[in-house]
Protein backbone atom coordinates (compact mmCIF):
# COMPACT_ATOMS: atom_id res chain seq x y z
CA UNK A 1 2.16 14.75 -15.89
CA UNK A 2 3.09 11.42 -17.52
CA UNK A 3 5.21 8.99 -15.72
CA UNK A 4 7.97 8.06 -18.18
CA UNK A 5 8.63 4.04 -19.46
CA UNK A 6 12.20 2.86 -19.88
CA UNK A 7 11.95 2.91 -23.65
CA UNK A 8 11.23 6.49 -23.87
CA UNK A 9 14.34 7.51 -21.02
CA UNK A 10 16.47 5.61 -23.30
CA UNK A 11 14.82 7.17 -26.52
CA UNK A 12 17.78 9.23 -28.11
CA UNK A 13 16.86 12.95 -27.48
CA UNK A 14 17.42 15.64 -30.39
CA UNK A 15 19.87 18.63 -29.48
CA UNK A 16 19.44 21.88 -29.92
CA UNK A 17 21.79 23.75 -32.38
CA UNK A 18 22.59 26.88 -32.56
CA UNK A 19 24.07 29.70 -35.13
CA UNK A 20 26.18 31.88 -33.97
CA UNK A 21 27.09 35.08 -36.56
CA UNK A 22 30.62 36.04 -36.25
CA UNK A 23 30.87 39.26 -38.83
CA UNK A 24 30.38 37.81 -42.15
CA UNK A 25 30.62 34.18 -41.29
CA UNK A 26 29.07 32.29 -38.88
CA UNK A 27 29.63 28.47 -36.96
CA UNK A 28 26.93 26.62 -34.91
CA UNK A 29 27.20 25.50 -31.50
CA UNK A 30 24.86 22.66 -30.45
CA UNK A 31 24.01 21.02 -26.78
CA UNK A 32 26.11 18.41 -25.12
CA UNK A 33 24.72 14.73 -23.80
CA UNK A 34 25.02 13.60 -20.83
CA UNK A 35 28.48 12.15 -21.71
CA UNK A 36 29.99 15.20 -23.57
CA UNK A 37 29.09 17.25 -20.48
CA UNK A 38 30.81 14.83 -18.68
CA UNK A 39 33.47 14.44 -20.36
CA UNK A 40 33.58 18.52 -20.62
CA UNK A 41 33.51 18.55 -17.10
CA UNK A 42 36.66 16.88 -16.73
CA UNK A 43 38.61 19.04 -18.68
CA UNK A 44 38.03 21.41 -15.75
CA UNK A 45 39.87 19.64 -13.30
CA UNK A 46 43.12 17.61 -12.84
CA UNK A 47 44.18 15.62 -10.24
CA UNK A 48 47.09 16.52 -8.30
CA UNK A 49 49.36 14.59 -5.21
CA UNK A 50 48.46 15.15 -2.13
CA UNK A 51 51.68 16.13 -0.21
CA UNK A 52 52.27 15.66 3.67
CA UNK A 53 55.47 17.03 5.13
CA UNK A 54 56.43 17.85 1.46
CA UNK A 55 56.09 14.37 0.47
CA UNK A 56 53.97 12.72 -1.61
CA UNK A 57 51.66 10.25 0.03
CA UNK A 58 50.79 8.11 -3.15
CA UNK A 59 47.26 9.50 -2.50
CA UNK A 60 45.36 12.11 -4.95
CA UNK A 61 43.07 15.37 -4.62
CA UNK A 62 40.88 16.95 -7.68
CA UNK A 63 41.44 20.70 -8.46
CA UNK A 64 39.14 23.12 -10.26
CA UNK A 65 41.33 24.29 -13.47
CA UNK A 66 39.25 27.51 -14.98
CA UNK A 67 41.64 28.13 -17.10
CA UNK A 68 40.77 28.69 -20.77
CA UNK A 69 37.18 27.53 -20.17
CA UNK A 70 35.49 29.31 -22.77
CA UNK A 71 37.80 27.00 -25.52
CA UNK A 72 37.39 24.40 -23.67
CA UNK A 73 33.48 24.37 -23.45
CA UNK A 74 33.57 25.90 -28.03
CA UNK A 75 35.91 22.39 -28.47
CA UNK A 76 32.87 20.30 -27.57
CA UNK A 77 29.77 21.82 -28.53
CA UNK A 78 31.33 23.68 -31.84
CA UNK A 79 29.24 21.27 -34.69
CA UNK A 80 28.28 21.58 -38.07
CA UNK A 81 24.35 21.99 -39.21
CA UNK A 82 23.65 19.07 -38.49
CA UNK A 83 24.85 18.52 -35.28
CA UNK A 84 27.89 16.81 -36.07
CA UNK A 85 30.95 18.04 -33.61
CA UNK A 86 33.78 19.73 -35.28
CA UNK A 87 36.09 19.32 -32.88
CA UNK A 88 37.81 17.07 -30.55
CA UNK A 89 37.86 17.65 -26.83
CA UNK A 90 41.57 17.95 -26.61
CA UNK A 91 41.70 20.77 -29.59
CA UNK A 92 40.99 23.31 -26.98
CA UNK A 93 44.64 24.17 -26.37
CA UNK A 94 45.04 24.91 -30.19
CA UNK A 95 41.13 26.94 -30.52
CA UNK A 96 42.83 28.50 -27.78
CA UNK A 97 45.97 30.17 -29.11
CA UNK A 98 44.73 30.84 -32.87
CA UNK A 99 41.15 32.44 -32.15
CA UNK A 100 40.79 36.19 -31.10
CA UNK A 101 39.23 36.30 -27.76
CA UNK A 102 36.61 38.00 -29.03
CA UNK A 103 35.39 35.66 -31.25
CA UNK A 104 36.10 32.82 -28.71
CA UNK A 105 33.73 34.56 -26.04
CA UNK A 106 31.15 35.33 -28.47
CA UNK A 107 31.10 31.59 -29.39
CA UNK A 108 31.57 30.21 -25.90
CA UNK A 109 28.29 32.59 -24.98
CA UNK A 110 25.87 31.03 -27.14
CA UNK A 111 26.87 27.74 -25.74
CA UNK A 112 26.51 28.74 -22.20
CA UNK A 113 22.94 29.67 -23.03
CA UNK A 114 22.34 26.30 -25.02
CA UNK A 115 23.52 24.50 -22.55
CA UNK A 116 22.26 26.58 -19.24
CA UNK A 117 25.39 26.93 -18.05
CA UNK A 118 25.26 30.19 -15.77
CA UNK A 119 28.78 31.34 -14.56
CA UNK A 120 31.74 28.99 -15.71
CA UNK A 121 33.95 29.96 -13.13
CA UNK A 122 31.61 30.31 -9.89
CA UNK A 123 30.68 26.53 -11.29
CA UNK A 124 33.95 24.80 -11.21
CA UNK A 125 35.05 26.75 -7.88
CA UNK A 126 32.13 25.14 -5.81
């Protein structure tokens, strides 16, 4: 096992990419960076005041949204062939509302797997 230099920790990875068959069409869904997961991450949460004696205290706490996770998590890893992302983070609400959920799940799957994430919902709760 090879210790590993700064130049190749810093070297740009390649992502995986994935096609996903939906009937007669078909999308790709690719693996998120560091950042993108990130970033993904935080679309999971919100921050909300904390209250004491039903006021607010100019302090805040995080909460775990779950949510419409499985648009959220298709909005950032849905890409083209090449790898190029489709999407913005913030389309989620709009993949959301115009996709069957079937098709949403099936997608959202095959990114899971790509990107070894187990159980959505178990994750954000702990």
């Amino acid at each position: 096992m090879a210790f590993l230099t700064r130049e190749q920790l810093l070297a740009k990875e390649e992502l995986k990419i994935e096609k996903v068959i939906l009937g007669k069409d078909h999308v790709f869904v690719r693996q998120m960076n560091a950042h993108e997961h990130s970033l993904y991450s935080q679309l999971l949460t919100k921050q909300v005041p904390v209250l004491e004696d039903g006021k607010e205290t100019g302090e805040t706490s995080v909460e775990s949204v779950v949510e419409d996770w499985p648009s959220k998590l298709v909005a950032c890893t849905l890409c083209d062939d090449k790898g190029n992302l489709l999407l913005k983070a913030e389309d989620w609400q709009t993949l959301s509302q115009n996709m069957t959920a079937a098709k949403l799940d099936k997608i959202a799957t095959a990114a899971m797997k790509l990107n070894r994430i187990k159980d959505q919902e178990t994750k954000v709760k702990n």
